[in-house]
Protein backbone atom coordinates (compact mmCIF):
# COMPACT_ATOMS: atom_id res chain seq x y z
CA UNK A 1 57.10 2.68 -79.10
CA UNK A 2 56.78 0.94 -81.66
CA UNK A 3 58.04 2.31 -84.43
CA UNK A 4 61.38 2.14 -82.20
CA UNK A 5 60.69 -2.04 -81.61
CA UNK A 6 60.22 -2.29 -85.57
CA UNK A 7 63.15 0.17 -86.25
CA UNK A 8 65.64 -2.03 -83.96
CA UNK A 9 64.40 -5.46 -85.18
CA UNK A 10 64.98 -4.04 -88.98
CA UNK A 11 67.64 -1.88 -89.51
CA UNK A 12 71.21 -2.79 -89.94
CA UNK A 13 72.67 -0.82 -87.39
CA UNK A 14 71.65 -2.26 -84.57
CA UNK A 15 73.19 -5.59 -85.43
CA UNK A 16 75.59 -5.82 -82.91
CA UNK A 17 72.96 -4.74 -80.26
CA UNK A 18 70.53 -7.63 -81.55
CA UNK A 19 73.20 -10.36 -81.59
CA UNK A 20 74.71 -9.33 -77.84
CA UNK A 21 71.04 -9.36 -76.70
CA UNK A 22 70.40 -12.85 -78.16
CA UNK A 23 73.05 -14.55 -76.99
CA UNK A 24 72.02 -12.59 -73.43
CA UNK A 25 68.86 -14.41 -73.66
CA UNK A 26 70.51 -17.59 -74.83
CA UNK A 27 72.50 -17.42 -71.67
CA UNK A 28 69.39 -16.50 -69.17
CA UNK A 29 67.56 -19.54 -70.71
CA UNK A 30 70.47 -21.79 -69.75
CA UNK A 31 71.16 -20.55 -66.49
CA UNK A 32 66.85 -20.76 -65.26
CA UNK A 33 67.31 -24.22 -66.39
CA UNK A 34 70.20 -24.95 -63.96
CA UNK A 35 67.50 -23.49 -60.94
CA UNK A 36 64.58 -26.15 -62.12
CA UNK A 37 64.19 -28.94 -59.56
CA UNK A 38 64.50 -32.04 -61.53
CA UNK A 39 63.85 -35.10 -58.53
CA UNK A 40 60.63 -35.31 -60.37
CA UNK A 41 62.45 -36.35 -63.72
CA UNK A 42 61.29 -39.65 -65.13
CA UNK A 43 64.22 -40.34 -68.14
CA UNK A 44 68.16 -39.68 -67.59
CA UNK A 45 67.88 -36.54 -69.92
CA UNK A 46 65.54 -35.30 -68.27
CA UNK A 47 68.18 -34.99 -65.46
CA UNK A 48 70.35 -32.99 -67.07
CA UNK A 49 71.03 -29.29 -66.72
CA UNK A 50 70.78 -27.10 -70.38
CA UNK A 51 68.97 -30.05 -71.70
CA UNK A 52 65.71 -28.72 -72.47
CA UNK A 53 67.73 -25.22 -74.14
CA UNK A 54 69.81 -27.96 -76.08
CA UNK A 55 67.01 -30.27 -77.12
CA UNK A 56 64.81 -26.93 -78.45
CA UNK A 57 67.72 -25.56 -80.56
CA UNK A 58 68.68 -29.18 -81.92
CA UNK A 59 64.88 -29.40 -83.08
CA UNK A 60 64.70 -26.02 -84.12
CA UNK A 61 67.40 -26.18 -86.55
CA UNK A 62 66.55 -29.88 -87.84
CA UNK A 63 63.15 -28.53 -88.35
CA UNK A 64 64.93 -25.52 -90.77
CA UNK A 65 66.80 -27.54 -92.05
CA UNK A 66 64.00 -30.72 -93.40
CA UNK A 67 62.10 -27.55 -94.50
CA UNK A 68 64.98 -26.18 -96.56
CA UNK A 69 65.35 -29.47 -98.04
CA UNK A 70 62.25 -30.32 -98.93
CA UNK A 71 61.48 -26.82 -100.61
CA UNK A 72 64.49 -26.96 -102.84
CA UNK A 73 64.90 -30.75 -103.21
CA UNK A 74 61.40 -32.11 -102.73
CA UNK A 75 59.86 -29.76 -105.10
CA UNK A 76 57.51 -27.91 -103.04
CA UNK A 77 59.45 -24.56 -103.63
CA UNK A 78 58.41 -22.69 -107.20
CA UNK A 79 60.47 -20.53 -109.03
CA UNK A 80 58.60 -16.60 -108.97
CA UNK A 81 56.98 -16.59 -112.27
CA UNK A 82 55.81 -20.02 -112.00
CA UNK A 83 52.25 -18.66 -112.52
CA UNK A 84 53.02 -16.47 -115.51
């Protein structure tokens, strides 16, 4: 079992079957959020609907992205025979 989760996750040609199910799961995560009773909701935002999905990809990708930078630009990446 597996092997076959391992196998899916890291071999090229299941590509198309990885992308269709993220963007399944994408979807799902969207949708739940429209079933969420929000009368409880203190902020505006909070209000609504895909928010929360939104708000978790926005930071997910500014969080790759300061990363990125500050590896290549703030000098915390190392080339691979820096210790040679």
């Amino acid at each position: 079992m597996i092997k076959r989760i391992v196998d899916f996750f890291g071999d090229e040609k299941y590509v198309n079957q990885r992308r269709r199910l993220f963007y399944l799961v994408l979807v799902v995560v969207v949708v739940a959020d429209f079933l969420v009773h929000r009368e409880h909701a203190q902020y505006l935002w909070d209000r609504l609907p895909g928010w929360s999905a939104a708000y978790g990809f926005g930071s997910c990708v500014l969080l790759i992205f300061v990363s990125k930078f500050l590896g290549h630009q703030g000098g915390l990446m190392r080339r691979e025979d820096y210790y040679d």
